[in-house]
N, C-alpha and C. Protein backbone atom coordinates (compact mmCIF):
# COMPACT_ATOMS: atom_id res chain seq x y z
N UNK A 1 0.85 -1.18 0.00
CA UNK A 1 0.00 0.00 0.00
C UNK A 1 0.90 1.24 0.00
N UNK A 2 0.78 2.09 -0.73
CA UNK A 2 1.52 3.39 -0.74
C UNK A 2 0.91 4.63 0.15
N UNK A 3 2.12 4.62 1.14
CA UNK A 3 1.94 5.77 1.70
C UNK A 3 2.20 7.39 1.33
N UNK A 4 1.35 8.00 1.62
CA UNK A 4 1.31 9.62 1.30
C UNK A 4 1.26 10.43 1.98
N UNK A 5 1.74 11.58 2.12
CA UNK A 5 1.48 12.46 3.28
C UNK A 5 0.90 13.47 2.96
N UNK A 6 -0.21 13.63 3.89
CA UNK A 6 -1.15 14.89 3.45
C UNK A 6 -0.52 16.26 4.07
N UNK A 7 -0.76 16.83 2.44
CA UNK A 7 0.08 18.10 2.80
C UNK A 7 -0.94 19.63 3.53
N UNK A 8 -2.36 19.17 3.85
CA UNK A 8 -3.38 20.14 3.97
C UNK A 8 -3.21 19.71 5.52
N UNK A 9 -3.69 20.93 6.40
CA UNK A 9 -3.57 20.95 7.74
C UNK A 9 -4.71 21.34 8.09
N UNK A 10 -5.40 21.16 7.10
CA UNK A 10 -7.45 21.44 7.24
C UNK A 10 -7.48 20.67 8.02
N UNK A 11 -7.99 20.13 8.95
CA UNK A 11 -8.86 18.80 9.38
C UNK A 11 -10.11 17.97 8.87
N UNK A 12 -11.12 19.10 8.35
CA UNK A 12 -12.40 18.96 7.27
C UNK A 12 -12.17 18.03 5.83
N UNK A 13 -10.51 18.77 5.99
CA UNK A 13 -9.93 18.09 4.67
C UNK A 13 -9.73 16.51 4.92
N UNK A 14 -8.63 16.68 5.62
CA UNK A 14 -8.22 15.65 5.73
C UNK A 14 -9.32 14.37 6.22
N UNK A 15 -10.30 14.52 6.77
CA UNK A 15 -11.25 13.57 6.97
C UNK A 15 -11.92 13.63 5.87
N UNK A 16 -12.42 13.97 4.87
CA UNK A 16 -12.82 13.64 3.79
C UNK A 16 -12.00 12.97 2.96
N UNK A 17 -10.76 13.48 2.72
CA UNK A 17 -9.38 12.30 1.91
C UNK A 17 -9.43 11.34 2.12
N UNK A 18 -9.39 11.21 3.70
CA UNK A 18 -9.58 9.44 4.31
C UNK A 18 -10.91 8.81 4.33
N UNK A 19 -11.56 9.57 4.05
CA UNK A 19 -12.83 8.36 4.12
C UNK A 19 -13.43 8.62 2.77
N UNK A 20 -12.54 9.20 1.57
CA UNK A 20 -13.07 9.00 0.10
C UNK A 20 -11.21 8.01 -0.86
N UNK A 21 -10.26 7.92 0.09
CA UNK A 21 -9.16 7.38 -0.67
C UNK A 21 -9.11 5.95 0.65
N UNK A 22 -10.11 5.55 1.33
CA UNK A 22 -10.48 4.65 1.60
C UNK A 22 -9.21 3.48 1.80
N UNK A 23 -8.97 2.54 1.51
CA UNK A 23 -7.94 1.11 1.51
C UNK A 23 -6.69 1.59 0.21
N UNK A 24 -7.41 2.38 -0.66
CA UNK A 24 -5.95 2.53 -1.54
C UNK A 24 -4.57 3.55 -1.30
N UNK A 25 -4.49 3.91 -0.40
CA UNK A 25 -3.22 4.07 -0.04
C UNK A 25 -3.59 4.67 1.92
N UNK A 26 -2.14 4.88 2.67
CA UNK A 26 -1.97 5.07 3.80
C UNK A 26 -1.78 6.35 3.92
N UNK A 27 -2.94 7.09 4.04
CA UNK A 27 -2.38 8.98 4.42
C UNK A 27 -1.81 8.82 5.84
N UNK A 28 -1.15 9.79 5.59
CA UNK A 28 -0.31 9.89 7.12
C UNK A 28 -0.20 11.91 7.18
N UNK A 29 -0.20 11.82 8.26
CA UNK A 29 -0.87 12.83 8.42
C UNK A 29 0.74 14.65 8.56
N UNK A 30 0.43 15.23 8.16
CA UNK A 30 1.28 16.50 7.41
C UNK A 30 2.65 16.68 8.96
N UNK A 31 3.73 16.60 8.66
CA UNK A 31 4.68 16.52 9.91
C UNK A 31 4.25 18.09 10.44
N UNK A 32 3.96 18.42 11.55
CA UNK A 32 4.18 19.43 12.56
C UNK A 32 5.18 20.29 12.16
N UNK A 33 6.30 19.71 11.85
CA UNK A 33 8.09 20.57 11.73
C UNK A 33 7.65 21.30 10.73
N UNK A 34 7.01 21.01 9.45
CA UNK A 34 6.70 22.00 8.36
C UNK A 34 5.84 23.11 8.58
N UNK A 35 6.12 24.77 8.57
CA UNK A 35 5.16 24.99 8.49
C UNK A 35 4.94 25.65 7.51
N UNK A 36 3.94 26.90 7.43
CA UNK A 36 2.94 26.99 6.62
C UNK A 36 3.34 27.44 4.93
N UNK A 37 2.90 26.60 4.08
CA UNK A 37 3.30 26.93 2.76
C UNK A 37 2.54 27.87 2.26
N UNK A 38 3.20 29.19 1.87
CA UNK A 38 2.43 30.51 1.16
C UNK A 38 1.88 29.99 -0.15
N UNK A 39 0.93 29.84 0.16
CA UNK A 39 0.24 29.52 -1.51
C UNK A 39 -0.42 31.29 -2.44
N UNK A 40 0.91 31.12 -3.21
CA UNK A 40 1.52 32.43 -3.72
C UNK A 40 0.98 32.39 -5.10
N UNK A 41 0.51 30.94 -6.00
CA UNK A 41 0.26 31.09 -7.18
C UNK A 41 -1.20 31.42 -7.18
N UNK A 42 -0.99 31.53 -8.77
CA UNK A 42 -1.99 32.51 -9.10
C UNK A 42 -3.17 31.36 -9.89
N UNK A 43 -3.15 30.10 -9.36
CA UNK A 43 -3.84 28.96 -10.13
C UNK A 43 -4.14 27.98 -9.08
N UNK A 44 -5.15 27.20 -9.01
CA UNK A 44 -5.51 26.14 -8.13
C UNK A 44 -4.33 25.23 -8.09
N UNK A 45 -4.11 24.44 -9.27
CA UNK A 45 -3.03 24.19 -9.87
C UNK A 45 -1.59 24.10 -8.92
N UNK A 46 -0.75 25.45 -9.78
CA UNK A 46 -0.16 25.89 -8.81
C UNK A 46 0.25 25.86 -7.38
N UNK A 47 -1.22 26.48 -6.58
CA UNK A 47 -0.83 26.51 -5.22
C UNK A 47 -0.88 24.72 -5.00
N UNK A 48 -1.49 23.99 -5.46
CA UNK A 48 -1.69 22.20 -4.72
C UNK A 48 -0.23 22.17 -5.27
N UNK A 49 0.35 22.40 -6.39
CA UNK A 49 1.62 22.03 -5.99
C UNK A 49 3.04 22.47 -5.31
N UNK A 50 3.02 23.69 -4.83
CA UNK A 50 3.88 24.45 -3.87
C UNK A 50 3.81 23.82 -2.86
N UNK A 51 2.44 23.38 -2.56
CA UNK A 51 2.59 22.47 -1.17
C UNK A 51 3.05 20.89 -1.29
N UNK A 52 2.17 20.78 -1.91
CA UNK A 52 3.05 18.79 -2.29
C UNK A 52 4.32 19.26 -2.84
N UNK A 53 5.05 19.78 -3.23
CA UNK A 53 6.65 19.68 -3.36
C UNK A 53 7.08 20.45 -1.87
N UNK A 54 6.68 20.92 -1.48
CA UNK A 54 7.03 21.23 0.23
C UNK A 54 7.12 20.44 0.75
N UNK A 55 5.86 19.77 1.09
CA UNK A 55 5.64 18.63 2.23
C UNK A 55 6.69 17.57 1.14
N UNK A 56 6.72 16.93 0.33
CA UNK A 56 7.86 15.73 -0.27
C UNK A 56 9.08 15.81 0.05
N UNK A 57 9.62 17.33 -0.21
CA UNK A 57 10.86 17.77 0.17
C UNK A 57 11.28 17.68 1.37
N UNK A 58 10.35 18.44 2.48
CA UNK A 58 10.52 17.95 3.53
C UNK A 58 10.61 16.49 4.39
N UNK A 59 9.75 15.85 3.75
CA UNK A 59 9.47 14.47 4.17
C UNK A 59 10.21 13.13 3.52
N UNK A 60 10.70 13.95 2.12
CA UNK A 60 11.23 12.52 1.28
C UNK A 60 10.49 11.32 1.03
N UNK A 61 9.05 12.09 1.13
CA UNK A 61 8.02 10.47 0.85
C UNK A 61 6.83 11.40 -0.09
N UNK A 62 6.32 10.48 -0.76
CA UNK A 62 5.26 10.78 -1.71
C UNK A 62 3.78 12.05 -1.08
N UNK A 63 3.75 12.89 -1.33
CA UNK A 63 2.72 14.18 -0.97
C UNK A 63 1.59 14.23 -1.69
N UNK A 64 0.52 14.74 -1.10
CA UNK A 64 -0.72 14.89 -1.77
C UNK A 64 -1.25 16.50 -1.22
N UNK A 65 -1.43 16.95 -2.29
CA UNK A 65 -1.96 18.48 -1.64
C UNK A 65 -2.95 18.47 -2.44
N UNK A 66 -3.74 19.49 -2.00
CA UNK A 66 -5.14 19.91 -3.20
C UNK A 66 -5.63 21.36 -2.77
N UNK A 67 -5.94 21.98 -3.86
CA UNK A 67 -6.43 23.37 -3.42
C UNK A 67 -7.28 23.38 -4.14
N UNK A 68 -8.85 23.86 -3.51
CA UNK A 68 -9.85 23.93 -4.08
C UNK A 68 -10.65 25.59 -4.42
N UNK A 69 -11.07 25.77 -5.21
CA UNK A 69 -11.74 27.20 -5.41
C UNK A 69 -13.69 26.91 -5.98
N UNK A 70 -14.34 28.01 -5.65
CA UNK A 70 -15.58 28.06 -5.62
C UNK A 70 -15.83 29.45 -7.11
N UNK A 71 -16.17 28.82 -8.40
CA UNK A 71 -16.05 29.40 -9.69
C UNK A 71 -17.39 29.88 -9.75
N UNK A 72 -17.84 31.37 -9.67
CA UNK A 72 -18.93 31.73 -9.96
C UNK A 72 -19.20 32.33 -11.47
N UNK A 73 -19.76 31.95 -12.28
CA UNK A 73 -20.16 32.42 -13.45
C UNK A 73 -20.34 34.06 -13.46
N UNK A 74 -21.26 34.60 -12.57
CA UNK A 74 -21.64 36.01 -12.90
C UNK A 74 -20.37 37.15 -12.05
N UNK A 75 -19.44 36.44 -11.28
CA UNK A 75 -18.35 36.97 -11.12
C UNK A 75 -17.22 36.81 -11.87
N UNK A 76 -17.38 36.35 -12.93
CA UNK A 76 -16.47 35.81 -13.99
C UNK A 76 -15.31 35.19 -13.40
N UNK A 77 -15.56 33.67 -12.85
CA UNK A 77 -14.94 32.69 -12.06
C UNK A 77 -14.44 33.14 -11.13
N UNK A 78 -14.46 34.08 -10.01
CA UNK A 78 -14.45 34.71 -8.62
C UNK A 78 -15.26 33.74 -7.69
N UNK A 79 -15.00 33.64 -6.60
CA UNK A 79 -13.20 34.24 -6.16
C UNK A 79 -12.38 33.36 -6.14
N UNK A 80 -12.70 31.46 -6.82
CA UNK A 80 -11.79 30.66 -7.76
C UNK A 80 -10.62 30.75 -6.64
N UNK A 81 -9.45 31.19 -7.18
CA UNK A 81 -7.63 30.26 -6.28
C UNK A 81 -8.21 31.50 -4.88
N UNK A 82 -8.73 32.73 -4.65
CA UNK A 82 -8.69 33.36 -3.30
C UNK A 82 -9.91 32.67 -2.57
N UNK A 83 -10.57 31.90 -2.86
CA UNK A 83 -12.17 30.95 -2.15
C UNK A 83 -11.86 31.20 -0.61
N UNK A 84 -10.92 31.18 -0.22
CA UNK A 84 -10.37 31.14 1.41
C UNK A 84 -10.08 32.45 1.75
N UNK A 85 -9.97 33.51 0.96
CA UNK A 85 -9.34 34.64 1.76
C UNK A 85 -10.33 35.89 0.49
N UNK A 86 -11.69 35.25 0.47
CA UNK A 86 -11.95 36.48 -0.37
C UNK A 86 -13.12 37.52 0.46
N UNK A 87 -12.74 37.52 1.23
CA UNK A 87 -13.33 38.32 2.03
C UNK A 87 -12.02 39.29 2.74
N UNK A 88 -10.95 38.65 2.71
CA UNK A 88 -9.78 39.36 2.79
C UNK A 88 -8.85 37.87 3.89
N UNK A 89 -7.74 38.42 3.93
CA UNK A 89 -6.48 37.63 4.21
C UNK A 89 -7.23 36.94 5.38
N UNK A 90 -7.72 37.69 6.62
CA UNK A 90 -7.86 36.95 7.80
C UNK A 90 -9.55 37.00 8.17
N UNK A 91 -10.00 36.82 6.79
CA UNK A 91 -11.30 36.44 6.85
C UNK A 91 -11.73 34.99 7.33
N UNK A 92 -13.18 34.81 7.78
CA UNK A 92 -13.13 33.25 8.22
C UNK A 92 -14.29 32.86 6.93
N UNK A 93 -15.04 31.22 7.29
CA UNK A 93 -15.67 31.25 6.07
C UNK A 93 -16.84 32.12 6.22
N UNK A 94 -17.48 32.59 7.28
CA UNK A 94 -19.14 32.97 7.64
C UNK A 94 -18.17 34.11 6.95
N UNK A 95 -17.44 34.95 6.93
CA UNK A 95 -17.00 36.05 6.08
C UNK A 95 -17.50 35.97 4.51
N UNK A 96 -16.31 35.20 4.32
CA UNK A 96 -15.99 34.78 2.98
C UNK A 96 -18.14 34.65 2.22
N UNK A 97 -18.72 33.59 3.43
CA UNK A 97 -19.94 33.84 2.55
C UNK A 97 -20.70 34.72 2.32
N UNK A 98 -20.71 35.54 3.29
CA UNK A 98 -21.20 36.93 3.27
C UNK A 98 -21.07 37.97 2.77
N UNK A 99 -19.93 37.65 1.95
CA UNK A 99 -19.83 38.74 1.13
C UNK A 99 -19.62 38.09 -0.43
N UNK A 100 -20.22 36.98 -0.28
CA UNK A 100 -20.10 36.08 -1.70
C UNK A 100 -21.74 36.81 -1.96
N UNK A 101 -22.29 36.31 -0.84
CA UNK A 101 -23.70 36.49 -0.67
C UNK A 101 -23.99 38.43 -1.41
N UNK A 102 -23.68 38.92 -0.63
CA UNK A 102 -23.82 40.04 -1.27
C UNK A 102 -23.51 40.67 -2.66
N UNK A 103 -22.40 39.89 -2.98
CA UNK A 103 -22.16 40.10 -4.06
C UNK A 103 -23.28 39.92 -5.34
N UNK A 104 -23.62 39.21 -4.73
CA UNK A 104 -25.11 37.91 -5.33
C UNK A 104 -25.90 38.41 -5.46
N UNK A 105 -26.12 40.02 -4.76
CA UNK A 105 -27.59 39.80 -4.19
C UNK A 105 -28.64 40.44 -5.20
N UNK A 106 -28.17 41.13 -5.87
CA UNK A 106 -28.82 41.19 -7.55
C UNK A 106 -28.92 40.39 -8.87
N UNK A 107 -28.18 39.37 -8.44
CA UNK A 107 -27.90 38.65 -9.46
C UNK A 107 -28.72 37.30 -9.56
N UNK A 108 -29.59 36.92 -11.04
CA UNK A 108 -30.39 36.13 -10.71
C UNK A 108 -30.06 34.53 -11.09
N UNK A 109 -28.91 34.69 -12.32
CA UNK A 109 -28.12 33.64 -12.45
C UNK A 109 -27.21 33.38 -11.82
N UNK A 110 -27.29 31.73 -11.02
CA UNK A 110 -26.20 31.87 -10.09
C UNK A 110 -25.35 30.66 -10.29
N UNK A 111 -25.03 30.69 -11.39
CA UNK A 111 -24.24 29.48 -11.66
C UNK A 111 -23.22 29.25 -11.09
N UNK A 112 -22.57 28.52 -10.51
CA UNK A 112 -21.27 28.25 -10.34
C UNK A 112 -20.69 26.54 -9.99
N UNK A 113 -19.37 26.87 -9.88
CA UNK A 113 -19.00 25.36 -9.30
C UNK A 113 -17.64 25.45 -8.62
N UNK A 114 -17.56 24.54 -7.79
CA UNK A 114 -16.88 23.86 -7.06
C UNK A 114 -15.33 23.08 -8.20
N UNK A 115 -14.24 23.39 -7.78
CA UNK A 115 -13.10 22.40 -8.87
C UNK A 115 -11.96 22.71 -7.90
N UNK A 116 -11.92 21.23 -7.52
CA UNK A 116 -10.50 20.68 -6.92
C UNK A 116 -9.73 20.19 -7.33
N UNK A 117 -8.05 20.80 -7.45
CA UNK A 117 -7.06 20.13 -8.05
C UNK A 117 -6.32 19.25 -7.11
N UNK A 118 -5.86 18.16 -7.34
CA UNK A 118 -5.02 17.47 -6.47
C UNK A 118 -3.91 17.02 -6.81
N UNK A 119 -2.53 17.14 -6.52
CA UNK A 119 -1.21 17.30 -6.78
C UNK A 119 -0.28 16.06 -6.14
N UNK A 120 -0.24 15.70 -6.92
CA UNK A 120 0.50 14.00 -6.28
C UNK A 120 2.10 14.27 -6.47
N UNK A 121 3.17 14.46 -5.76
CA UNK A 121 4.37 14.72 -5.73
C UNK A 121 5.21 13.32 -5.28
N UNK A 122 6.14 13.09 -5.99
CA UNK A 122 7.13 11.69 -5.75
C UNK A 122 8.70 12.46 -5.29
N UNK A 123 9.03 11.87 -4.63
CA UNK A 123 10.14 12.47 -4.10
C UNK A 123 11.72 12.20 -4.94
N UNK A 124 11.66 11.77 -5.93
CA UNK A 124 11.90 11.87 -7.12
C UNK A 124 11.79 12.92 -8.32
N UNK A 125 10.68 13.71 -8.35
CA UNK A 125 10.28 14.56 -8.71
C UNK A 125 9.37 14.61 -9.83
N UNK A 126 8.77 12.54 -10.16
CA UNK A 126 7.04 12.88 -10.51
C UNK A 126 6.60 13.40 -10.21
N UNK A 127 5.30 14.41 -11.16
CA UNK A 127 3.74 14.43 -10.49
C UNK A 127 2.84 14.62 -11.22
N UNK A 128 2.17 14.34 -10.53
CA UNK A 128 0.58 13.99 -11.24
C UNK A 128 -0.19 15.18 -10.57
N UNK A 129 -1.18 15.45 -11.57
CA UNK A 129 -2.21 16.72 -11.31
C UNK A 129 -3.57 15.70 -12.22
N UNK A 130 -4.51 15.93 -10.93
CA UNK A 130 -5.81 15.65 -11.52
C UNK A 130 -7.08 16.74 -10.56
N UNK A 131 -8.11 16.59 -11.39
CA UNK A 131 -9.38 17.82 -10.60
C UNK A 131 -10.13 17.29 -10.59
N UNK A 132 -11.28 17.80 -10.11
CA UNK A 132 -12.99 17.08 -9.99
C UNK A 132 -13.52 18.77 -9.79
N UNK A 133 -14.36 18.26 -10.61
CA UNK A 133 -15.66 19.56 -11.00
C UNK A 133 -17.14 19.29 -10.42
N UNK A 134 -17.68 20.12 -9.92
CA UNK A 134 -18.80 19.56 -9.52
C UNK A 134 -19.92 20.94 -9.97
N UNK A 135 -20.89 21.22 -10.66
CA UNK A 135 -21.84 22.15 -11.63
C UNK A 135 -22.43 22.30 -10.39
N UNK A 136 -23.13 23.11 -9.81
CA UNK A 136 -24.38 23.79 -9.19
C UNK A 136 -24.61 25.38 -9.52
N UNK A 137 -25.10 26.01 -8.00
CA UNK A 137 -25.49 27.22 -8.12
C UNK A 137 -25.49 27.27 -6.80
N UNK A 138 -25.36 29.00 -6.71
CA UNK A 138 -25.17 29.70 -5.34
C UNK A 138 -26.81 29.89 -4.57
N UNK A 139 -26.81 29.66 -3.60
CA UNK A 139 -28.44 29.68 -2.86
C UNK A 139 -28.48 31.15 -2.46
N UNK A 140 -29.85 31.52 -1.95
CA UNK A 140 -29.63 33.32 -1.86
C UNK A 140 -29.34 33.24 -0.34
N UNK A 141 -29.65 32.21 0.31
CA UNK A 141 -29.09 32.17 1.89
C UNK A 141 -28.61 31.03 2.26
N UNK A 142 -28.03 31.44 3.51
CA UNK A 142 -27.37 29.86 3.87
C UNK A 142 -28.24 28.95 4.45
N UNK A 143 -28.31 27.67 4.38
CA UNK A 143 -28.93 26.16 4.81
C UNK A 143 -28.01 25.08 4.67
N UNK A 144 -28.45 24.93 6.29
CA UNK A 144 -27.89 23.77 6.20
C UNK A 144 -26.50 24.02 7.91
N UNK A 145 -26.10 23.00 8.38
CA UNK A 145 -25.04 23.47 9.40
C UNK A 145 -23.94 22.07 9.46
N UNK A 146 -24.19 21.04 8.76
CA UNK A 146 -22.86 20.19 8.13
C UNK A 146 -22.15 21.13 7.34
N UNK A 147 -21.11 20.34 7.00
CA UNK A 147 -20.20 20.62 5.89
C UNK A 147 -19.33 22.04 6.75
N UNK A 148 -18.65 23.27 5.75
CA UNK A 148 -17.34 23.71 6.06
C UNK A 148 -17.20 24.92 4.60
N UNK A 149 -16.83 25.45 4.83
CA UNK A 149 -16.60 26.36 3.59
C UNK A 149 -17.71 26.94 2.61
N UNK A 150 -17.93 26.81 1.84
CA UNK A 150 -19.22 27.49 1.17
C UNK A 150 -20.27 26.33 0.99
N UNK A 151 -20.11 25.24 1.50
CA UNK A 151 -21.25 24.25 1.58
C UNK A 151 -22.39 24.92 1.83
N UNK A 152 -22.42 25.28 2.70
CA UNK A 152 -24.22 26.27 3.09
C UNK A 152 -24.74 27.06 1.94
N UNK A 153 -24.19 27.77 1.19
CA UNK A 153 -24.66 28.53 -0.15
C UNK A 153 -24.70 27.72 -0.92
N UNK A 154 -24.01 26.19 -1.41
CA UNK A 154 -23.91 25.73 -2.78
C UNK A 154 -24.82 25.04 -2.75
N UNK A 155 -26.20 24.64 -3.98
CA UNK A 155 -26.46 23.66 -4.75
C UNK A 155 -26.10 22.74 -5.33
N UNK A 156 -25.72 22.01 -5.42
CA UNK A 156 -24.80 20.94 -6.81
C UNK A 156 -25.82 20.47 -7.79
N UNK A 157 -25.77 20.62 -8.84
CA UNK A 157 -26.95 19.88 -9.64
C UNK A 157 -27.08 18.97 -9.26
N UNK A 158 -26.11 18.10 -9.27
CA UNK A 158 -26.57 16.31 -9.44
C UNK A 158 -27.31 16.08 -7.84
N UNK A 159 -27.90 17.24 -7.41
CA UNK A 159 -28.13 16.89 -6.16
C UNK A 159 -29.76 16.91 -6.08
N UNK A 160 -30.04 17.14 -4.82
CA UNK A 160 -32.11 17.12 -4.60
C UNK A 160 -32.58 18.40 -4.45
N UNK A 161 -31.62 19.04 -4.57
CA UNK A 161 -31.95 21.11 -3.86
C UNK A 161 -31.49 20.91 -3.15
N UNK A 162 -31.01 19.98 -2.37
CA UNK A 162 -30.15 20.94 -0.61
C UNK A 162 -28.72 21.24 -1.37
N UNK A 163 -27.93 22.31 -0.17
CA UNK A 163 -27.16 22.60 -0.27
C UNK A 163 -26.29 21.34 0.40
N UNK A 164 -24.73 21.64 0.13
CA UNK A 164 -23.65 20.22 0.70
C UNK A 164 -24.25 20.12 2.33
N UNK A 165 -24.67 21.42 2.64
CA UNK A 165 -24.18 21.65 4.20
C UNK A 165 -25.70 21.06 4.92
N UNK A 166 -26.71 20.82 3.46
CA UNK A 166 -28.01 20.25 4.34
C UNK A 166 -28.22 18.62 4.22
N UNK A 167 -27.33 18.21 3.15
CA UNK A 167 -26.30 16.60 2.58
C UNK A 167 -26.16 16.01 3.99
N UNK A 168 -24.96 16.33 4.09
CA UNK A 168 -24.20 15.75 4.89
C UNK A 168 -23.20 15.41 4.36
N UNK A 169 -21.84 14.42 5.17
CA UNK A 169 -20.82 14.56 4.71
C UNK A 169 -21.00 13.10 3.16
N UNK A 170 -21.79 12.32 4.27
CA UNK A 170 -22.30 10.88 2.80
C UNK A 170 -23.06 11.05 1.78
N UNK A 171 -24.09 11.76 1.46
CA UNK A 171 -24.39 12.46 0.40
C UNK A 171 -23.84 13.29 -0.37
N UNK A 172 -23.29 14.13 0.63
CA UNK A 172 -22.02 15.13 0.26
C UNK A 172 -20.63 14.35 -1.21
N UNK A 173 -20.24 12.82 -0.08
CA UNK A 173 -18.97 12.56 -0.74
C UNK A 173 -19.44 11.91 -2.02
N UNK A 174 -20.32 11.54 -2.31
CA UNK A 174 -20.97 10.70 -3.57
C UNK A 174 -21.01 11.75 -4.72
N UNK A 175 -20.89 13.11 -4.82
CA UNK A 175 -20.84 13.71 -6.15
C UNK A 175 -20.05 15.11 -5.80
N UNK A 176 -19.27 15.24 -4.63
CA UNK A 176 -18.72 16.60 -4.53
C UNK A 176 -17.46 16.81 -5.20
N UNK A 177 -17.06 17.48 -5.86
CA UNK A 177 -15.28 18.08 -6.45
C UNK A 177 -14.42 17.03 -6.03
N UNK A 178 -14.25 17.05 -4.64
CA UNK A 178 -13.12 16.51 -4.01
C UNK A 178 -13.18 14.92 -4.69
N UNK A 179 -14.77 14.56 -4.32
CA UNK A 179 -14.83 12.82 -4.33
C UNK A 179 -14.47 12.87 -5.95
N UNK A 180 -14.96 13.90 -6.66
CA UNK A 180 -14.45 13.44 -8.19
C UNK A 180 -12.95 13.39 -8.55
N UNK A 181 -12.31 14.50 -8.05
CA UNK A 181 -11.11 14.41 -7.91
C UNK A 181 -10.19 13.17 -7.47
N UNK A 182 -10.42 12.75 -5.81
CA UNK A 182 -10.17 11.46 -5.85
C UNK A 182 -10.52 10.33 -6.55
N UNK A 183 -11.38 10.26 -7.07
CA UNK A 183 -11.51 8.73 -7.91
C UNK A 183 -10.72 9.47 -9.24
N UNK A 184 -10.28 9.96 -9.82
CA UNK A 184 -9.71 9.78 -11.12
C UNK A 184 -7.96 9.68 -10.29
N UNK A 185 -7.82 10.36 -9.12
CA UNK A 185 -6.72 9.85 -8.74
C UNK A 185 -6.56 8.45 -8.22
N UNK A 186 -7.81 7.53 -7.76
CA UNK A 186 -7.64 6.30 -7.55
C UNK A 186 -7.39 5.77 -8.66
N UNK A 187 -8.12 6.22 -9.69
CA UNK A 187 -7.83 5.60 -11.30
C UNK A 187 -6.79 5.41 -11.97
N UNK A 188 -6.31 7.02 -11.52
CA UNK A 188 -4.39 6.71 -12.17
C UNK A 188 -3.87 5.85 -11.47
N UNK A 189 -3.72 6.08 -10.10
CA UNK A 189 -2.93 4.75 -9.04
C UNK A 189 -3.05 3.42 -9.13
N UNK A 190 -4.46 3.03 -9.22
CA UNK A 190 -4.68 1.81 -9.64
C UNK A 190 -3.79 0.79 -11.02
N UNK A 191 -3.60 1.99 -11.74
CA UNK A 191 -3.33 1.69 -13.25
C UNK A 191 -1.47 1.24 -13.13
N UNK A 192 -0.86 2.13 -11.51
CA UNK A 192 0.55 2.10 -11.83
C UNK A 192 1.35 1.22 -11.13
């Protein structure tokens, strides 16, 4: 079984990794000694891999990072790689939605989506980049008190009308970004 080290110090995160990358490999969890990687690029992309070549480098064992952004159509893909700090640097998320929300609040198309990149680093200096997309729309208020981040505002199509945050995390993992993301990364792994 191949072990990986998760390079996210989310906790939200990291319990979703492990209970959607399941028996195919051993996350182990981000060393303490590292700390915080400035995610400086200007791409989802990008920042998942500043950190998985951090955490590899540091660790000398295989890294997994992922940085996710929330793509709104009528903001012309806003606020996308800032999703975490667009309310400003030391905003929290009830920030961040609140002023997503407002932004919104004339606007009657609310398309958007959810796209997680995930950055597989070999200490060697493979890597693999794969994403998961997930289509919905922004709600005009929040519902819902599961989930973490803009779950409470999002719709997902493939969903019933609730938002992630009225899901739960098992409804949630069956069609969200992340879970798509991971299975095409179980897919490559499987294959190697």
């Amino acid at each position: 079984m191949l072990e990986i080290v998760c390079a996210t110090a989310n906790a939200h995160k990291v319990t979703e990794l492990e209970t959607l990358l399941g028996a195919v490999v051993r996350l182990v969890p981000r060393p303490s000694t590292l700390g915080e990687v400035d995610e400086t690029a200007d791409t989802l992309e990008g920042n998942a891999l500043l950190k998985a070549r951090a955490v590899s480098a540091h660790t000398a064992l295989v890294a997994l990072a992922d940085d996710t952004g929330l793509e709104v159509d009528a903001l012309a893909g806003r606020p996308g790689v800032h999703s975490a700090r667009f309310a400003g640097n030391d905003a929290d998320d009830a920030q961040n939605r609140a002023k997503l929300l407002t932004d919104l609040v004339e606007v009657t198309t609310r398309s958007a989506r959810f796209r997680t990149v995930l950055a597989l680093v070999y200490p060697d200096g493979r890597e693999l980049l794969v994403e998961g997309l997930c289509d919905g729309s922004i709600a005009h208020e929040e519902r819902g008190v599961m989930g973490f981040g803009y779950d409470s505002i999002f719709i997902p199509d493939d969903g019933d009308g609730r938002t992630f945050a009225e899901m739960g995390p098992e409804a949630k993992n069956v069609i969200s970004h992340r879970s798509r993301a991971i299975n095409s990364l179980r897919s490559v792994l499987s294959t190697r």
